[in-house]
N, C-alpha and C. Protein backbone atom coordinates (compact mmCIF):
# COMPACT_ATOMS: atom_id res chain seq x y z
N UNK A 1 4.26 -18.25 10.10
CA UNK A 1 3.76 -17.24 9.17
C UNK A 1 4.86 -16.94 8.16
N UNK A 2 5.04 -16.87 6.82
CA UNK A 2 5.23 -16.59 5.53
C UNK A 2 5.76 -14.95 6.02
N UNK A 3 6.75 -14.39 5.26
CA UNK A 3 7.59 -13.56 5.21
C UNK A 3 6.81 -12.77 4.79
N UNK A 4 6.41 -12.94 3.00
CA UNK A 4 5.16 -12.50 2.43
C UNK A 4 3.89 -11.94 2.99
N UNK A 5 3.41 -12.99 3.89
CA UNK A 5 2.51 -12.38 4.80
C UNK A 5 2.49 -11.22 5.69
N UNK A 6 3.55 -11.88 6.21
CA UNK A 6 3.59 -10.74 7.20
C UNK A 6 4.17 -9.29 6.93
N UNK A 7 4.94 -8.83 5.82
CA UNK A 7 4.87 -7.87 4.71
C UNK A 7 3.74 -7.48 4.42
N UNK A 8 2.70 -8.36 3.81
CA UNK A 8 0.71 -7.92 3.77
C UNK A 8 0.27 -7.25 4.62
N UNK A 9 0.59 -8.01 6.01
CA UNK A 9 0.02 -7.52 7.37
C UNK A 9 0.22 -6.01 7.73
N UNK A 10 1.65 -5.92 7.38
CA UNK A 10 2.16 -4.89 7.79
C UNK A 10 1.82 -3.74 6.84
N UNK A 11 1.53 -3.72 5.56
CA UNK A 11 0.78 -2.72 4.90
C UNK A 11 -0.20 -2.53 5.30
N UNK A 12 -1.15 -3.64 5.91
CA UNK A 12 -2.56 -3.02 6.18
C UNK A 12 -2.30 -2.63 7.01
N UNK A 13 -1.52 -2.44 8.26
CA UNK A 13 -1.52 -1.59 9.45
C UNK A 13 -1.20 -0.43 9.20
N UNK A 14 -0.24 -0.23 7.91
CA UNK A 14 0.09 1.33 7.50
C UNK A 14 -1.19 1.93 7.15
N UNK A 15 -1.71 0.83 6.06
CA UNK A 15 -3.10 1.67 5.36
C UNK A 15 -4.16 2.48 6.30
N UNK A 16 -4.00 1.21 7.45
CA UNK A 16 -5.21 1.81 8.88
C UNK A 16 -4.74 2.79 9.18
N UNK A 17 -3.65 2.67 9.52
CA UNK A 17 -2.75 4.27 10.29
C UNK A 17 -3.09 5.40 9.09
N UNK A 18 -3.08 5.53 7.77
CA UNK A 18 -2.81 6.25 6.95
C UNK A 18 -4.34 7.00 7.09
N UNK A 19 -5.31 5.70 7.19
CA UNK A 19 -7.02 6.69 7.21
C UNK A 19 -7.21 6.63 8.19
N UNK A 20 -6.76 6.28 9.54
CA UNK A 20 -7.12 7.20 10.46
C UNK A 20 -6.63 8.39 10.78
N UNK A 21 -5.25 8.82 10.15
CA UNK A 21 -4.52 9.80 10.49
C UNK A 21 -5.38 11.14 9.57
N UNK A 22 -6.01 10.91 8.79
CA UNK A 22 -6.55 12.01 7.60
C UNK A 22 -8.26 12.02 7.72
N UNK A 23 -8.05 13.01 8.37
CA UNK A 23 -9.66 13.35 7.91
C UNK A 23 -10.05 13.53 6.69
N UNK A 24 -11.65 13.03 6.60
CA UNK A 24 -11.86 12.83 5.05
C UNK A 24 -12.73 14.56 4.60
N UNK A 25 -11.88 14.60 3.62
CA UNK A 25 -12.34 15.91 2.94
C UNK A 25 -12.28 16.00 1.27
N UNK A 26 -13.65 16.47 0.96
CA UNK A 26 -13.69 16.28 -0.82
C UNK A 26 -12.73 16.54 -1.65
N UNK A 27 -11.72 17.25 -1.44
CA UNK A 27 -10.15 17.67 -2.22
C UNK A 27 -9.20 16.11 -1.77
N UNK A 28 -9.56 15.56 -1.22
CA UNK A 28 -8.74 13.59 -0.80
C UNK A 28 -9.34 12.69 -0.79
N UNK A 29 -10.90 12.77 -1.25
CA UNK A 29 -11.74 11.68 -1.25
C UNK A 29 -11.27 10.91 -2.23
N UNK A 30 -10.59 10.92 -3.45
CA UNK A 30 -10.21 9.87 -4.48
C UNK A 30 -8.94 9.41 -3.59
N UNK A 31 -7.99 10.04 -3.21
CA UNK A 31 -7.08 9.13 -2.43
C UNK A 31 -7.52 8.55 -1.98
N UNK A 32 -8.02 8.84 -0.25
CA UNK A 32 -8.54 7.81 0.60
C UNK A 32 -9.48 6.90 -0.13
N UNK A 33 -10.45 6.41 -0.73
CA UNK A 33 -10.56 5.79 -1.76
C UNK A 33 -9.73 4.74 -2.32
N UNK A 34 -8.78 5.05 -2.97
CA UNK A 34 -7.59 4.88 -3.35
C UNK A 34 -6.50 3.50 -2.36
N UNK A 35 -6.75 3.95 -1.13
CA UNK A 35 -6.40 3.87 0.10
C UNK A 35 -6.68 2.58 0.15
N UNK A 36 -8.13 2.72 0.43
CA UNK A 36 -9.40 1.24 0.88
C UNK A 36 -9.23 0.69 -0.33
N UNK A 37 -9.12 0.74 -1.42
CA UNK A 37 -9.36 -0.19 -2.47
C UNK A 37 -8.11 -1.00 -2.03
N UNK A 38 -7.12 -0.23 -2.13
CA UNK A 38 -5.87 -1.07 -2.18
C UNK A 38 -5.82 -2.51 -0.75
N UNK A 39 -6.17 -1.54 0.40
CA UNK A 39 -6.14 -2.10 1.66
C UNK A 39 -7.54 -3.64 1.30
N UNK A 40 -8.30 -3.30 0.84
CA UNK A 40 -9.79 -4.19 0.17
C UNK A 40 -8.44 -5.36 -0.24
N UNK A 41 -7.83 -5.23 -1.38
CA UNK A 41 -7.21 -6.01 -2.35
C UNK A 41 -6.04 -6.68 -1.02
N UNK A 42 -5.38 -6.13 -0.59
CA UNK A 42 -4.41 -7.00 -0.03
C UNK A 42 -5.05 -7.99 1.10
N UNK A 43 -6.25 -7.37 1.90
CA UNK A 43 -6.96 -8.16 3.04
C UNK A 43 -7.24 -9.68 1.75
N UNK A 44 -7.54 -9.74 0.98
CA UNK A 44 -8.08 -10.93 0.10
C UNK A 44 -6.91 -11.85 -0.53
N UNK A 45 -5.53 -10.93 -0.10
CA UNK A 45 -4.26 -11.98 -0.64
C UNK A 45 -3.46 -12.43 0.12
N UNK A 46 -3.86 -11.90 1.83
CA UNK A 46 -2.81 -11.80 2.89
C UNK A 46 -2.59 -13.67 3.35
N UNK A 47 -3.71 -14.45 2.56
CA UNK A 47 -3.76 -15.68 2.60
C UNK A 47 -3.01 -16.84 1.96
N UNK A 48 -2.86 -15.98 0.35
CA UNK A 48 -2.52 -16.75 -0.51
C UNK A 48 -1.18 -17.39 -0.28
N UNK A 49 -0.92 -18.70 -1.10
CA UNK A 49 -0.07 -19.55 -1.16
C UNK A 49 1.23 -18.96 -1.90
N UNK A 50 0.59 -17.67 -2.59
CA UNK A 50 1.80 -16.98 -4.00
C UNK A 50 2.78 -16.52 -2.65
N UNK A 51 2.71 -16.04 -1.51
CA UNK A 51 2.95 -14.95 -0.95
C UNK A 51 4.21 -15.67 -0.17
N UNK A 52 4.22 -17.40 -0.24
CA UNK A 52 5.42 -17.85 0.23
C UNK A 52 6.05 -17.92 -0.67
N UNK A 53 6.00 -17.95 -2.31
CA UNK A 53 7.56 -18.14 -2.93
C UNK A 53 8.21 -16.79 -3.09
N UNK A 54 9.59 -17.07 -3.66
CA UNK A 54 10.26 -15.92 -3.57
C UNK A 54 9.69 -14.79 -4.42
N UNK A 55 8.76 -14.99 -5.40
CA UNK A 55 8.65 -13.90 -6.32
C UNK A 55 7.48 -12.96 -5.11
N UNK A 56 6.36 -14.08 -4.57
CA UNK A 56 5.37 -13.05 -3.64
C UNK A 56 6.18 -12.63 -2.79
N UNK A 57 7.25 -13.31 -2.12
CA UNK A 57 7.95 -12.61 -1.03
C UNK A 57 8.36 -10.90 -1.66
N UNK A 58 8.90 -11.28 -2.49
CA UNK A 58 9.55 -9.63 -3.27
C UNK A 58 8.84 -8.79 -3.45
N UNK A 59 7.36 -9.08 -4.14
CA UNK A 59 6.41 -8.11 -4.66
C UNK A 59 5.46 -7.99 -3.09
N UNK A 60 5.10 -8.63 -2.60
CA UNK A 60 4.85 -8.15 -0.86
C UNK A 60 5.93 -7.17 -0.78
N UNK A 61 7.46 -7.28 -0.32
CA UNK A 61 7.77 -6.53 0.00
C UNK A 61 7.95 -4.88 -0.46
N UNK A 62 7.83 -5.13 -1.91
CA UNK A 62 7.60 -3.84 -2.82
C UNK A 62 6.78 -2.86 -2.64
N UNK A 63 5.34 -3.81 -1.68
CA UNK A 63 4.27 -3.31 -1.51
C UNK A 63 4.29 -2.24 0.01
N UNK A 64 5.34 -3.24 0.53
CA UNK A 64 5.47 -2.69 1.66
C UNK A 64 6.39 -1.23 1.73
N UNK A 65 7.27 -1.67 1.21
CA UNK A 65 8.36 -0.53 0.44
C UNK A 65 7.24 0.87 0.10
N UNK A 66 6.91 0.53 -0.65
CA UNK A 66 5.74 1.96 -1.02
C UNK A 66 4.59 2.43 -0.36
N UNK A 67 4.21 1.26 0.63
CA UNK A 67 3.74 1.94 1.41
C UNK A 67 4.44 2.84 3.33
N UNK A 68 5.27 2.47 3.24
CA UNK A 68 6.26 3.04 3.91
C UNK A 68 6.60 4.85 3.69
N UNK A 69 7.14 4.45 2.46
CA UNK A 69 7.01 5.72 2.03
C UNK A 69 6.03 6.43 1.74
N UNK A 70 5.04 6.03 1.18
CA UNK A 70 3.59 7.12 1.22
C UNK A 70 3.38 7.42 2.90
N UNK A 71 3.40 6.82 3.66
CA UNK A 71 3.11 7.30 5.10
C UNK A 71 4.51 8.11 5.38
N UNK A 72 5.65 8.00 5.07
CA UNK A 72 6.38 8.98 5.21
C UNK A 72 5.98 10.33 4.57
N UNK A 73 5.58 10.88 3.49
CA UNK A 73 5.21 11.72 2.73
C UNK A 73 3.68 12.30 3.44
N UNK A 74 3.30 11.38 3.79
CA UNK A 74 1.91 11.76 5.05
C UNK A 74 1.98 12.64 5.62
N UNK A 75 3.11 11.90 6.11
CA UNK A 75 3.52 12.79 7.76
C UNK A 75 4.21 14.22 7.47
N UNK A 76 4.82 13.97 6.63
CA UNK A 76 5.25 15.24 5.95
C UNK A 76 4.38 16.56 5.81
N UNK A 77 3.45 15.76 4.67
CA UNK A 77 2.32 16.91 4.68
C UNK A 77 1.81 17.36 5.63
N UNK A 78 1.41 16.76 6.57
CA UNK A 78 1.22 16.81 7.97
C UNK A 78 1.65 17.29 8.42
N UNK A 79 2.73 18.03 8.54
CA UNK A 79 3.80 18.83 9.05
C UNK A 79 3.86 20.63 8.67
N UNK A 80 3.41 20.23 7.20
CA UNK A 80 3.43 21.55 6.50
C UNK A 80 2.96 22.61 6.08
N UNK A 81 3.25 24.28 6.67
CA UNK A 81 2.11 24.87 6.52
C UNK A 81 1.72 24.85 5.12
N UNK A 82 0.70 25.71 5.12
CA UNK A 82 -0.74 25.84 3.74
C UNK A 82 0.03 26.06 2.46
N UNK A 83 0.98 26.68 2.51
CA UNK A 83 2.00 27.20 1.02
C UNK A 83 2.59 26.39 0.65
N UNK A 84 2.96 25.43 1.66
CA UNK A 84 3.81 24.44 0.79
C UNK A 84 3.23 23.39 0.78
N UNK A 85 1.65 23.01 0.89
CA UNK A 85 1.27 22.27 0.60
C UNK A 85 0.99 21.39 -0.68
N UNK A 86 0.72 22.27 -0.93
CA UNK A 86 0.99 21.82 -3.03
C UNK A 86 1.89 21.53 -3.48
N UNK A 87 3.07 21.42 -2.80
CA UNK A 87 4.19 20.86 -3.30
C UNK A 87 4.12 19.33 -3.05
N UNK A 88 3.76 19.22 -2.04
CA UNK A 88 3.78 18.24 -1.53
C UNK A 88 2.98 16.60 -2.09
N UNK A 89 1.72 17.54 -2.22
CA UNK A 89 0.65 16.67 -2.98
C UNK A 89 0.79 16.13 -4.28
N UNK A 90 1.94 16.51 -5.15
CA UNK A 90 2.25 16.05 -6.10
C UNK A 90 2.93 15.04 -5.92
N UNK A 91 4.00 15.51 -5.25
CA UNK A 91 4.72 14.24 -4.74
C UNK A 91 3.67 12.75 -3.97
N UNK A 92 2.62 13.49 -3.19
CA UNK A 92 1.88 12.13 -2.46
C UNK A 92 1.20 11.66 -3.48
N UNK A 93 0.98 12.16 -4.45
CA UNK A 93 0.38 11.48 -5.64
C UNK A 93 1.02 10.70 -6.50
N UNK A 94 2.37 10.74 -6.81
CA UNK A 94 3.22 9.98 -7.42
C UNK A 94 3.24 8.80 -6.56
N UNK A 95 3.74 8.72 -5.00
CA UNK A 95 3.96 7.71 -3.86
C UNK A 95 2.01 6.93 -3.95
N UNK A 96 1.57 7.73 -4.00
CA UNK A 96 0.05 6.84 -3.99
C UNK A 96 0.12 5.93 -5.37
N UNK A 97 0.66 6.41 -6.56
CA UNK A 97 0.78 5.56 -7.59
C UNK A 97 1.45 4.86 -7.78
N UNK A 98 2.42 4.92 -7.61
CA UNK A 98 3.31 3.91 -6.97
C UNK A 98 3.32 2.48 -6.12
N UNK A 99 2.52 2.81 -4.64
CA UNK A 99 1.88 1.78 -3.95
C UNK A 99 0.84 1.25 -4.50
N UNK A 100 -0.10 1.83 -5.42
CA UNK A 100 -1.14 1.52 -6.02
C UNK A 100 -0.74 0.09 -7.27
N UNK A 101 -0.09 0.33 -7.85
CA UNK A 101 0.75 -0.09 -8.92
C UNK A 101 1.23 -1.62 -8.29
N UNK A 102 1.88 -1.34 -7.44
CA UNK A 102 2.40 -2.65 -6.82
C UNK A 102 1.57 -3.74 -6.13
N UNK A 103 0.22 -2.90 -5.60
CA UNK A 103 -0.54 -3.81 -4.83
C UNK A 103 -1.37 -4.63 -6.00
N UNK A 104 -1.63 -3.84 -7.19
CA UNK A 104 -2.29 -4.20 -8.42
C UNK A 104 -1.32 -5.47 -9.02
N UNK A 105 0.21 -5.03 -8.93
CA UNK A 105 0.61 -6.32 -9.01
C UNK A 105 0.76 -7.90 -8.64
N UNK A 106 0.76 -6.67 -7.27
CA UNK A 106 0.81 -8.52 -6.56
C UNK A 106 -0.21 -9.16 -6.64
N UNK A 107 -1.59 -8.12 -6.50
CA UNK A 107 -2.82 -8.87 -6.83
C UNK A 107 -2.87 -9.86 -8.15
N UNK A 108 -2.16 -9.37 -9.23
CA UNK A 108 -2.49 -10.26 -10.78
C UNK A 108 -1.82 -10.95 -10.52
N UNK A 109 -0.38 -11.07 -9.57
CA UNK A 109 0.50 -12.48 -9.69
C UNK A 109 0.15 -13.47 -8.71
N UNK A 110 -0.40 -13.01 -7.90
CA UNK A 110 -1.54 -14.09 -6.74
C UNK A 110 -2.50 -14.32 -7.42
N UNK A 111 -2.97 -14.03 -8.69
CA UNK A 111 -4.31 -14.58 -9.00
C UNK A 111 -3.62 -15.66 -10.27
N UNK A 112 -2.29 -15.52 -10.78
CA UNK A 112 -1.99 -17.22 -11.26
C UNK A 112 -2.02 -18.03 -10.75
N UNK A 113 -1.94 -19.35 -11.34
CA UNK A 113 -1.59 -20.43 -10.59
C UNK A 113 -0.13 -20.63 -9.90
N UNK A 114 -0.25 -20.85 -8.65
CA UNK A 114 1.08 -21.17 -7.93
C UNK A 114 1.31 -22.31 -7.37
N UNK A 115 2.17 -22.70 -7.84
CA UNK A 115 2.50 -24.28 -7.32
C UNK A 115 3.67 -24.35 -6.21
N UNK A 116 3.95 -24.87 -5.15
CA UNK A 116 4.48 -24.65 -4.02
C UNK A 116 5.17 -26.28 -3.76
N UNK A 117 6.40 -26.21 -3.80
CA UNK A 117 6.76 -27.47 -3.64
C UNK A 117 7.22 -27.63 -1.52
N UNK A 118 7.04 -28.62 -1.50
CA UNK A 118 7.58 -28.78 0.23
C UNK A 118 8.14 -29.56 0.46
């Protein structure tokens, strides 16, 4: 298994962990949303050939990188009573754009052509 890959893999296990950890409620329905789209997009690249050269290796790991941290910021909120919740959510909204951003990337650079020498 590809480095790349298994970087993929390992986001979608965050993503699972991330919606099962949150109950769904209309004030997070565009996140979680948000969530599945992304998790949608990487299940469809966790295959690709981009994901062994060094550039998918990097942008996998980028992906992974941010999603790391959005589940850190999770857990956080998770942690915190009602007042300081709003602090918080700004911040999980930046980290959601962030991971969002990157998975969008890797998606457009897996959808060039990649040529793979062996």
């Amino acid at each position: 298994m590809s480095e790349g890959r298994q970087y993929i893999i390992n986001v979608l296990e965050i993503c699972q962990q991330i919606l099962d950890q949150i109950k769904p409620a209309p004030q997070i329905e565009n996140f979680l949303n948000q969530i599945k789209e992304a998790r949608e997009k990487l299940e469809g690249l966790k295959d690709k050939v981009y994901l062994k050269t060094k550039k998918g290796i990097t942008d996998a790991y980028m992906a992974l990188e941010t999603a790391k941290a959005l589940e850190t910021k999770i857990d956080e909120w998770k942690s915190l009573s009602a007042e300081k919740t709003k602090e918080i959510l700004d911040e999980l909204e930046s980290d959601l754009a962030a991971f969002v951003t990157n998975v969008e990337t890797l998606e457009g650079s897996a959808k060039s052509r990649t040529v793979v020498i062996t």
